[in-house]
C-alpha atoms as a PDB file:
ATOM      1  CA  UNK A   1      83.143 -46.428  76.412  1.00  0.00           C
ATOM      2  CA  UNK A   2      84.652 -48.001  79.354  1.00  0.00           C
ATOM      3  CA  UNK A   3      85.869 -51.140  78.645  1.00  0.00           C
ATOM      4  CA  UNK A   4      87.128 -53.280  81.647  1.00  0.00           C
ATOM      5  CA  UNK A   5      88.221 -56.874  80.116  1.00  0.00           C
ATOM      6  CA  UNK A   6      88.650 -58.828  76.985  1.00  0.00           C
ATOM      7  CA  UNK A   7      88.932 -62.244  76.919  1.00  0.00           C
ATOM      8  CA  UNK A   8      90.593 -63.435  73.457  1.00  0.00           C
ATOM      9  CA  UNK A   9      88.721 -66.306  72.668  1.00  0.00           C
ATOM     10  CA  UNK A  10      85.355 -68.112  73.629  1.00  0.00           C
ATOM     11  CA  UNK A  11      83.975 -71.461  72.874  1.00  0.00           C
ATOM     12  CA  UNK A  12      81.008 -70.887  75.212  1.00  0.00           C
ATOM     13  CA  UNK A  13      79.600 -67.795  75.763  1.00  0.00           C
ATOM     14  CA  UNK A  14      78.742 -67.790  72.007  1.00  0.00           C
ATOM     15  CA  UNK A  15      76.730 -70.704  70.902  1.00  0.00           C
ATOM     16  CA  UNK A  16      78.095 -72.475  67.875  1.00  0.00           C
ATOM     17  CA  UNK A  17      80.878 -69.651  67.017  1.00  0.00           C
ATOM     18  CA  UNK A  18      84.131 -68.960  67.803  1.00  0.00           C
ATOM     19  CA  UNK A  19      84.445 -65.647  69.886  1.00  0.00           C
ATOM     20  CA  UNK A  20      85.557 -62.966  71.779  1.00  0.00           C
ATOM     21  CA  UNK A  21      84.302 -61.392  75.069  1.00  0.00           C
ATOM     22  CA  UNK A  22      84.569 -57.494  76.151  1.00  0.00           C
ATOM     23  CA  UNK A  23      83.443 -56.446  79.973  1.00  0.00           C
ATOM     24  CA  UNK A  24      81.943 -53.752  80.347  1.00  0.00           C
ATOM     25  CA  UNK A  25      81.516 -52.236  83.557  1.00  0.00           C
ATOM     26  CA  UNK A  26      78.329 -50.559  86.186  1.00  0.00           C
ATOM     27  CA  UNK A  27      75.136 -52.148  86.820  1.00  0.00           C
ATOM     28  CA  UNK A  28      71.568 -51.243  88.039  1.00  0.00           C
ATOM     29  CA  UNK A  29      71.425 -54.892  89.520  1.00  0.00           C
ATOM     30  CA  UNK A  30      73.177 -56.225  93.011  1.00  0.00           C
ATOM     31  CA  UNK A  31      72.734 -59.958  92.566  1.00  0.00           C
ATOM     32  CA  UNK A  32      74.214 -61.060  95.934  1.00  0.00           C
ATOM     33  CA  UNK A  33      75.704 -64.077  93.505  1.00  0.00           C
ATOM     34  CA  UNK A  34      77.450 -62.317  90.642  1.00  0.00           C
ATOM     35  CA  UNK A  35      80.471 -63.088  89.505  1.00  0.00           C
ATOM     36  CA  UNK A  36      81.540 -59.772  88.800  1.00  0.00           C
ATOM     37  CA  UNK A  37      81.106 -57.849  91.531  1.00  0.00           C
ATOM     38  CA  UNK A  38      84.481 -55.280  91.266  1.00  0.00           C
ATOM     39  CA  UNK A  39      82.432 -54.291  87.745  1.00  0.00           C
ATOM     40  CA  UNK A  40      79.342 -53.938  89.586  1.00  0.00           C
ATOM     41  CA  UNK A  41      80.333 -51.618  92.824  1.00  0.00           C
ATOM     42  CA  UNK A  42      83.408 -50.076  91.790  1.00  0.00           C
ATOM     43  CA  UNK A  43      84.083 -49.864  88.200  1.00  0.00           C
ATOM     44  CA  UNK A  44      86.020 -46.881  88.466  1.00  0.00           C
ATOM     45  CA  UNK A  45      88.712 -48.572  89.897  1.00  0.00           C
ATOM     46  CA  UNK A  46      88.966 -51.558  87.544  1.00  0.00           C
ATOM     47  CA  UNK A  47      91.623 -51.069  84.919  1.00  0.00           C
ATOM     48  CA  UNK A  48      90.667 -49.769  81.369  1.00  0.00           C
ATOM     49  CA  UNK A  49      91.600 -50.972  78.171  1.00  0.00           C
ATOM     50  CA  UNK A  50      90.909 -48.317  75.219  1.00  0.00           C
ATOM     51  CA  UNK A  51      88.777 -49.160  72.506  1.00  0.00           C
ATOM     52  CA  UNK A  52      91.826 -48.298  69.714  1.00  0.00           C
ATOM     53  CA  UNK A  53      93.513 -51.389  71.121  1.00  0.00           C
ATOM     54  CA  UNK A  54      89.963 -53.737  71.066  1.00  0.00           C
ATOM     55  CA  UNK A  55      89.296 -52.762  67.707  1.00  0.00           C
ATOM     56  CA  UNK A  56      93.049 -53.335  66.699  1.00  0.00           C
ATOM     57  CA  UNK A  57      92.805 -56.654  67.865  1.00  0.00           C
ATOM     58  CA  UNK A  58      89.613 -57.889  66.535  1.00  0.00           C
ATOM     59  CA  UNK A  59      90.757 -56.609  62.724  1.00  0.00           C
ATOM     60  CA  UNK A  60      93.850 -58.726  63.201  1.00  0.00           C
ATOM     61  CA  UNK A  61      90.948 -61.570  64.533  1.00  0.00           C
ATOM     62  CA  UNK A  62      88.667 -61.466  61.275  1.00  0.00           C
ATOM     63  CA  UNK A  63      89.640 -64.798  60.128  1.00  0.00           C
ATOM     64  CA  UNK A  64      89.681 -66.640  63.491  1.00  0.00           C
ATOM     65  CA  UNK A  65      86.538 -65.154  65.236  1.00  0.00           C
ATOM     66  CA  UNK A  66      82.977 -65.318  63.832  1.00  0.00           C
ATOM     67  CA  UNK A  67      81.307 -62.770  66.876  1.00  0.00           C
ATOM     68  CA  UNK A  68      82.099 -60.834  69.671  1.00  0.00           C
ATOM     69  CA  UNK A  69      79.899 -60.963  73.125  1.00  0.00           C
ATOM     70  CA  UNK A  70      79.102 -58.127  75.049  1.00  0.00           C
ATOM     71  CA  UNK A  71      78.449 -58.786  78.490  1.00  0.00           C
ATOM     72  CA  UNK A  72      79.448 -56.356  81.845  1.00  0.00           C
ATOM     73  CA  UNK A  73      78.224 -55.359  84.422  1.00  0.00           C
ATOM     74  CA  UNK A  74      74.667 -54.746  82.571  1.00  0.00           C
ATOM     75  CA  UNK A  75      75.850 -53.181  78.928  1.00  0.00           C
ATOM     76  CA  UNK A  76      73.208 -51.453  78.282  1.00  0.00           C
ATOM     77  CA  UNK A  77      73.614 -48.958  80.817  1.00  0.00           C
ATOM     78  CA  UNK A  78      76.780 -47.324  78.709  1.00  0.00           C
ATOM     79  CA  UNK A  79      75.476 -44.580  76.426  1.00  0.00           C
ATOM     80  CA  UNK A  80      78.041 -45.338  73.924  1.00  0.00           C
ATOM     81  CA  UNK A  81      76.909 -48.321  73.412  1.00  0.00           C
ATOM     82  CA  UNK A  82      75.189 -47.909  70.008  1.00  0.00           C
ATOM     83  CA  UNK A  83      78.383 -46.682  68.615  1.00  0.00           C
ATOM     84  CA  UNK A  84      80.815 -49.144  69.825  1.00  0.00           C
ATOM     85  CA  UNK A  85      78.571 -52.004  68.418  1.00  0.00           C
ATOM     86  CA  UNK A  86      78.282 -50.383  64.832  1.00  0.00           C
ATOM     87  CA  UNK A  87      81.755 -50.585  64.749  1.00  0.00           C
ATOM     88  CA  UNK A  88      82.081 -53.961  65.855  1.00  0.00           C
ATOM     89  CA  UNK A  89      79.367 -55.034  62.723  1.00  0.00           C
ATOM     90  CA  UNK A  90      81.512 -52.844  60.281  1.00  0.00           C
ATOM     91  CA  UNK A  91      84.026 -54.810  60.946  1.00  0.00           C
ATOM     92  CA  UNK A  92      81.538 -58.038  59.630  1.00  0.00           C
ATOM     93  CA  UNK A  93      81.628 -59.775  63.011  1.00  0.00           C
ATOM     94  CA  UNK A  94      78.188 -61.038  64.870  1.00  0.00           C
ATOM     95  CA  UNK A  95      77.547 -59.141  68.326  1.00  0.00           C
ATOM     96  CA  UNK A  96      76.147 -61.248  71.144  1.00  0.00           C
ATOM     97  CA  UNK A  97      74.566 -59.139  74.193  1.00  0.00           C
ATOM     98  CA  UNK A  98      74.395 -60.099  77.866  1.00  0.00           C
ATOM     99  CA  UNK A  99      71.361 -57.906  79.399  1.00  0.00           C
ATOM    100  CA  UNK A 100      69.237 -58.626  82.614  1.00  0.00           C
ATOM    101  CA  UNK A 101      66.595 -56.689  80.629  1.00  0.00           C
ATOM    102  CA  UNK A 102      66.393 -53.926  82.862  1.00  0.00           C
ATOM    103  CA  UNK A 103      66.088 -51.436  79.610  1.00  0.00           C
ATOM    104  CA  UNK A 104      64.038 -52.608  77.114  1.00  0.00           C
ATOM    105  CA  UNK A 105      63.773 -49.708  74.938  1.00  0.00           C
ATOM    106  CA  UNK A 106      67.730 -49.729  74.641  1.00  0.00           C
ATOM    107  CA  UNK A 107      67.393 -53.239  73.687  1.00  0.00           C
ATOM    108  CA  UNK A 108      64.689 -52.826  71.104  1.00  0.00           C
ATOM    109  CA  UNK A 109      66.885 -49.791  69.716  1.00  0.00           C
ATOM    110  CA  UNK A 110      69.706 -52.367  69.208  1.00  0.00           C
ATOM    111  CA  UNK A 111      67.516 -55.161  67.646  1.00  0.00           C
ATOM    112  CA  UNK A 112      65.933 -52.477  65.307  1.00  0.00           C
ATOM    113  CA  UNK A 113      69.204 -50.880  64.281  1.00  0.00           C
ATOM    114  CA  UNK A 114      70.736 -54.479  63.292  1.00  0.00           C
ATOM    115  CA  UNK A 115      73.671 -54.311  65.617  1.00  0.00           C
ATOM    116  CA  UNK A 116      72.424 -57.771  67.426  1.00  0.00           C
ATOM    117  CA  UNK A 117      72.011 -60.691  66.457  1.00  0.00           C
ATOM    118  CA  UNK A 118      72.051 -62.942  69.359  1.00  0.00           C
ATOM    119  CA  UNK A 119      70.685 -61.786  73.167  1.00  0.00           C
ATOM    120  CA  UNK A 120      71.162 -63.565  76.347  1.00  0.00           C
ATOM    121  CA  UNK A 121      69.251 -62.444  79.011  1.00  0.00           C
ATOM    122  CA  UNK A 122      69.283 -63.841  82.315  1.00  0.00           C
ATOM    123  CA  UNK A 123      66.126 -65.256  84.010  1.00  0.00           C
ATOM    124  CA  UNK A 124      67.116 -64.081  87.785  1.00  0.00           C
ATOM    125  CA  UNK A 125      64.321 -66.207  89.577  1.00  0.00           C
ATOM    126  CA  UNK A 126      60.114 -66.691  89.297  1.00  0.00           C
ATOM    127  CA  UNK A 127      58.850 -63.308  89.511  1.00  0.00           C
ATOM    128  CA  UNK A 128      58.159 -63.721  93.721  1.00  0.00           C
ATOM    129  CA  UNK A 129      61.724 -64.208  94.065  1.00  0.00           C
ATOM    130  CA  UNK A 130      62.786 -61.751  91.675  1.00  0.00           C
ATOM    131  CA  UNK A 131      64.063 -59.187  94.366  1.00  0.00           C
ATOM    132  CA  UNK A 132      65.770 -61.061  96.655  1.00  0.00           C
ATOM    133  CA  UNK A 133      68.037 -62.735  93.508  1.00  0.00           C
ATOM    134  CA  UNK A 134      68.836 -59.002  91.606  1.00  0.00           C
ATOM    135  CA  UNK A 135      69.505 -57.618  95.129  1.00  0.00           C
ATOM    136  CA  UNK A 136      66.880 -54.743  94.861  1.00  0.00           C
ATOM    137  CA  UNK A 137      64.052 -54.672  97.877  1.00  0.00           C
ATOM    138  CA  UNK A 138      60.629 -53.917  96.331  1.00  0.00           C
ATOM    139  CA  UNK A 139      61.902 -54.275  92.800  1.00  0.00           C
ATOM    140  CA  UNK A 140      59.027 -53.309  89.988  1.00  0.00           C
ATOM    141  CA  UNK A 141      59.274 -55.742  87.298  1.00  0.00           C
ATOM    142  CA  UNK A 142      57.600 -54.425  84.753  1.00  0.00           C
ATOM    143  CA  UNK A 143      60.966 -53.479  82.994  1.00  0.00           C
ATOM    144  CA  UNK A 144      62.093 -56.944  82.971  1.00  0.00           C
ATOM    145  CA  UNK A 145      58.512 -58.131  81.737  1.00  0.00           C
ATOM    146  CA  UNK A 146      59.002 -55.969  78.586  1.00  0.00           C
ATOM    147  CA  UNK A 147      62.012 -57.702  77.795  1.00  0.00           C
ATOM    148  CA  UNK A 148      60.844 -61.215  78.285  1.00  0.00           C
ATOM    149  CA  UNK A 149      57.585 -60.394  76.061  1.00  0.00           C
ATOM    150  CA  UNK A 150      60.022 -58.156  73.320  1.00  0.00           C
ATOM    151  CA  UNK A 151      62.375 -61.477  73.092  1.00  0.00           C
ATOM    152  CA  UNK A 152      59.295 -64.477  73.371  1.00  0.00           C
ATOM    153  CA  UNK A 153      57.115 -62.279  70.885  1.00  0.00           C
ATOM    154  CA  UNK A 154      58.589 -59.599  68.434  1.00  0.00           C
ATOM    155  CA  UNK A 155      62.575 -59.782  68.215  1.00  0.00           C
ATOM    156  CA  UNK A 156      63.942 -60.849  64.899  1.00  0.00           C
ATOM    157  CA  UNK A 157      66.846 -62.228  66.610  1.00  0.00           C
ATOM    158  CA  UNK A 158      68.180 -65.403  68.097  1.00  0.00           C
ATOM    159  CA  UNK A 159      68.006 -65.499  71.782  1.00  0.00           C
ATOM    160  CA  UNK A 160      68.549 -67.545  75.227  1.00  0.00           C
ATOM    161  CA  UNK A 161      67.147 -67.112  78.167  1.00  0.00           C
ATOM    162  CA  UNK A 162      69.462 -68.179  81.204  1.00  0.00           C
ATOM    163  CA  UNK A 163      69.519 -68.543  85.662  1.00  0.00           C
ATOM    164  CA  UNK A 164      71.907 -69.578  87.493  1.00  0.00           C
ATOM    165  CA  UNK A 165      70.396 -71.568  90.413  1.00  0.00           C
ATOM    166  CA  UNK A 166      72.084 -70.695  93.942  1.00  0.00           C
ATOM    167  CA  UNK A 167      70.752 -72.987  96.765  1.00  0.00           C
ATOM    168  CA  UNK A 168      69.840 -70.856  99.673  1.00  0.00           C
ATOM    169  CA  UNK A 169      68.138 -68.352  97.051  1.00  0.00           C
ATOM    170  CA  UNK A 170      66.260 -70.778  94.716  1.00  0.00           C
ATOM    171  CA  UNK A 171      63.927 -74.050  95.252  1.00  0.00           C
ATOM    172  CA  UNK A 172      61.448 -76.149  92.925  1.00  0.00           C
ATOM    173  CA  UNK A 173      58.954 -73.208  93.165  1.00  0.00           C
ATOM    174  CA  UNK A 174      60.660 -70.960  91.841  1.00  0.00           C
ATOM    175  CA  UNK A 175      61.645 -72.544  88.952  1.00  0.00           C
ATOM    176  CA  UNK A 176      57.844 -73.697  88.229  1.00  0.00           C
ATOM    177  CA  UNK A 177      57.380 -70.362  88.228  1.00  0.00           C
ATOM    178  CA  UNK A 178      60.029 -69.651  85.587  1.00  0.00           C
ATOM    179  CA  UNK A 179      58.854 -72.430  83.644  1.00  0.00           C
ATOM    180  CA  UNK A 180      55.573 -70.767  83.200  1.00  0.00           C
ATOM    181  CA  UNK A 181      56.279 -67.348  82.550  1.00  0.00           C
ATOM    182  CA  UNK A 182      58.856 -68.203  79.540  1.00  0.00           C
ATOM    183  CA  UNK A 183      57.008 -71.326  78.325  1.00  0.00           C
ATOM    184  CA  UNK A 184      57.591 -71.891  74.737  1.00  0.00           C
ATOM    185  CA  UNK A 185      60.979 -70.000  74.566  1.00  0.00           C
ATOM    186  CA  UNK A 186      63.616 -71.026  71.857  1.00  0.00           C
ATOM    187  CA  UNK A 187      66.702 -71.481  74.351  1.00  0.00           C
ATOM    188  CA  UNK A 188      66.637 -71.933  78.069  1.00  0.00           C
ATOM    189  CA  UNK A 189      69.623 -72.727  80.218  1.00  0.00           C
ATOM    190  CA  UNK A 190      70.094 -73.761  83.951  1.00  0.00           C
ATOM    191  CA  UNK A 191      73.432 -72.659  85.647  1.00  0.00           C
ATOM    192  CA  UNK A 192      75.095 -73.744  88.692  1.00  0.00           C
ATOM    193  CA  UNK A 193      76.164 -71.137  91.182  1.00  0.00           C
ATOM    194  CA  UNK A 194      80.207 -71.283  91.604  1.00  0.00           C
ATOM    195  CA  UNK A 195      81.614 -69.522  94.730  1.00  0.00           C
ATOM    196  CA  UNK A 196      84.599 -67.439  94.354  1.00  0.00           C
ATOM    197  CA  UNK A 197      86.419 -64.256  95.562  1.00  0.00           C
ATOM    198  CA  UNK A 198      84.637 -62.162  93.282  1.00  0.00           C
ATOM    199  CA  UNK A 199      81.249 -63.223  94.667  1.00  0.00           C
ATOM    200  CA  UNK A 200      79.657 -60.017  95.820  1.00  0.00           C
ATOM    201  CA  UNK A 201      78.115 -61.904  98.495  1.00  0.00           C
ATOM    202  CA  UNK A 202      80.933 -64.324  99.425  1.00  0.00           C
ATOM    203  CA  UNK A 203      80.538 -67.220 101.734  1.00  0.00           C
ATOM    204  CA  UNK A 204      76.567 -67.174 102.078  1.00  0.00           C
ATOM    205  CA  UNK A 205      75.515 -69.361  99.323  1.00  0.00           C
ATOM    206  CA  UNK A 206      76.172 -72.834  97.614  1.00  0.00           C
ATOM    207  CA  UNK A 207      75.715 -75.020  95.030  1.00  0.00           C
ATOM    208  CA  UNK A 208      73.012 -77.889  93.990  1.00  0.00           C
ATOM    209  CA  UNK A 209      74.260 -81.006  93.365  1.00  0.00           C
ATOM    210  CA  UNK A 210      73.545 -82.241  89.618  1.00  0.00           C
ATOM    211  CA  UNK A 211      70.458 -84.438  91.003  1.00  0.00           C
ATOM    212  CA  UNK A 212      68.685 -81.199  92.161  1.00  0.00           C
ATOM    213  CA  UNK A 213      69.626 -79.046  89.009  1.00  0.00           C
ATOM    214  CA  UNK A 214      68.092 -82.097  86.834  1.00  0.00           C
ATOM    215  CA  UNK A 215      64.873 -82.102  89.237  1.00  0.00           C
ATOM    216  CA  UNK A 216      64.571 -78.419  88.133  1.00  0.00           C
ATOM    217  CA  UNK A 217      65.485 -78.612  84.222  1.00  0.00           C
ATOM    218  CA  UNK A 218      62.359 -81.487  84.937  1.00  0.00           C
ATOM    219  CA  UNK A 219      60.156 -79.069  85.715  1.00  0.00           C
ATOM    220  CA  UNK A 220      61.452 -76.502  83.600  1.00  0.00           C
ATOM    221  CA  UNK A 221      61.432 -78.628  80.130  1.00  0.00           C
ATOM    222  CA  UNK A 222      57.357 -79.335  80.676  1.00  0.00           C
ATOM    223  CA  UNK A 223      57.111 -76.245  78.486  1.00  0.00           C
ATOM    224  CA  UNK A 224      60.546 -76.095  77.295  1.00  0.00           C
ATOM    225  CA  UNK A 225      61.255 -79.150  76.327  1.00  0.00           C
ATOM    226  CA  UNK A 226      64.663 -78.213  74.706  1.00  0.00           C
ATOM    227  CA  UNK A 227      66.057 -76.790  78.226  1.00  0.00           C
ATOM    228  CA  UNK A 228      69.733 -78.065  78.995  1.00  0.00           C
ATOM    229  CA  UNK A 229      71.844 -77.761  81.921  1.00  0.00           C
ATOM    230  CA  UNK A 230      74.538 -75.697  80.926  1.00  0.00           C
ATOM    231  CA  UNK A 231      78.780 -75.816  82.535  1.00  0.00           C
ATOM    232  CA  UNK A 232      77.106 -79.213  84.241  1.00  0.00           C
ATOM    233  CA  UNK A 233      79.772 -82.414  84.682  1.00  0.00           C
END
């Protein structure tokens, strides 16, 4: 398991609990807006923390942190993943994911195994701008589509669907478009795009201004009523 970061302690990321945050790195995905990008294209080179010195730290945690998220990079692309989360749950702690849904069968394995019990999976754009937003020309999103249907249908687990909006990528469309494909969902959260140094596009894109992100939670919350702008001032 290749374990890239650990932030100690989480208000956020885990709705409602106290927790803490491991990075994992690679991903199938080249969202020109991530966050993350030295996880995404060279992981390799990012320093490694060993999983003896996670697991110390989270026994000596019990009795301040209720879960632990797992985000990356896109986590399910480690093949040790199964493994590293039982021991997280031995431990008694709840395990939060962070998936663009790319591998649905590794994420029903998870759900069906127990070891989650909260996913976030991010909602990159309407399905006609899918491509452009995950960085992959031509994209087939029937992967993604399996995902969406597993979490709105048949997972026994608490989830949230989540995009960050990036002005020169998304407009209104788009996010009618979102609104109907995940209509009736339990959680949905708009983002606002941040720029930084780690962008992996840097200096293309920009934000919305709180006006436009409420036009689109608008048009969003006709069939999610309970949608909330989310890291919003």
């Amino acid at each position: 398991m290749n374990i890239h970061g650990l932030q100690n302690l989480t208000l956020l990321d885990y709705p409602g609990y106290t927790a803490a945050t491991v990075f994992l790195g690679s991903c199938n995905f080249r969202c020109p807006f991530c966050q993350n990008s030295s996880l995404v294209l060279a992981p390799d080179l990012e320093p490694v923390i060993s999983e003896d010195e996670v697991f110390q730290f989270l026994k000596k945690r019990k009795r301040v942190l209720d879960g632990v998220c797992i985000t990356g990079g896109e986590p399910t692309l480690s093949k040790d993943l199964e493994p590293f989360l039982q021991k997280i749950k031995h431990l008694g702690y709840l395990v939060k994911l962070d998936t663009n849904g790319s591998r649905p069968n590794v994420l029903k394995e998870l759900v069906s195994q127990g070891l989650l019990d909260y996913v976030a999976m991010d909602i990159k754009s309407s399905r006609e701008g899918y491509a452009a937003a995950a960085g992959i020309e031509g994209m087939n999103l029937d992967a993604v589509e399996e995902s969406v249907r597993f979490l709105l249908e048949e997972a026994p687990v608490d989830y949230e669907f989540r995009t960050t909006a990036v002005k020169g990528l998304h407009q209104r469309q788009d996010f009618v478009g979102i609104r109907d494909w995940i209509a009736g969902c339990r959680r949905y959260y708009l983002q606002n795009y941040r720029d930084s140094e780690q962008i992996l596009v840097p200096g293309v894109y920009a934000s919305f201004s709180k006006g436009e992100l409420e036009e689109f939670l608008a048009v969003v919350r006709e069939t999610i009523p309970g949608a909330e702008l989310r890291g919003v001032s």
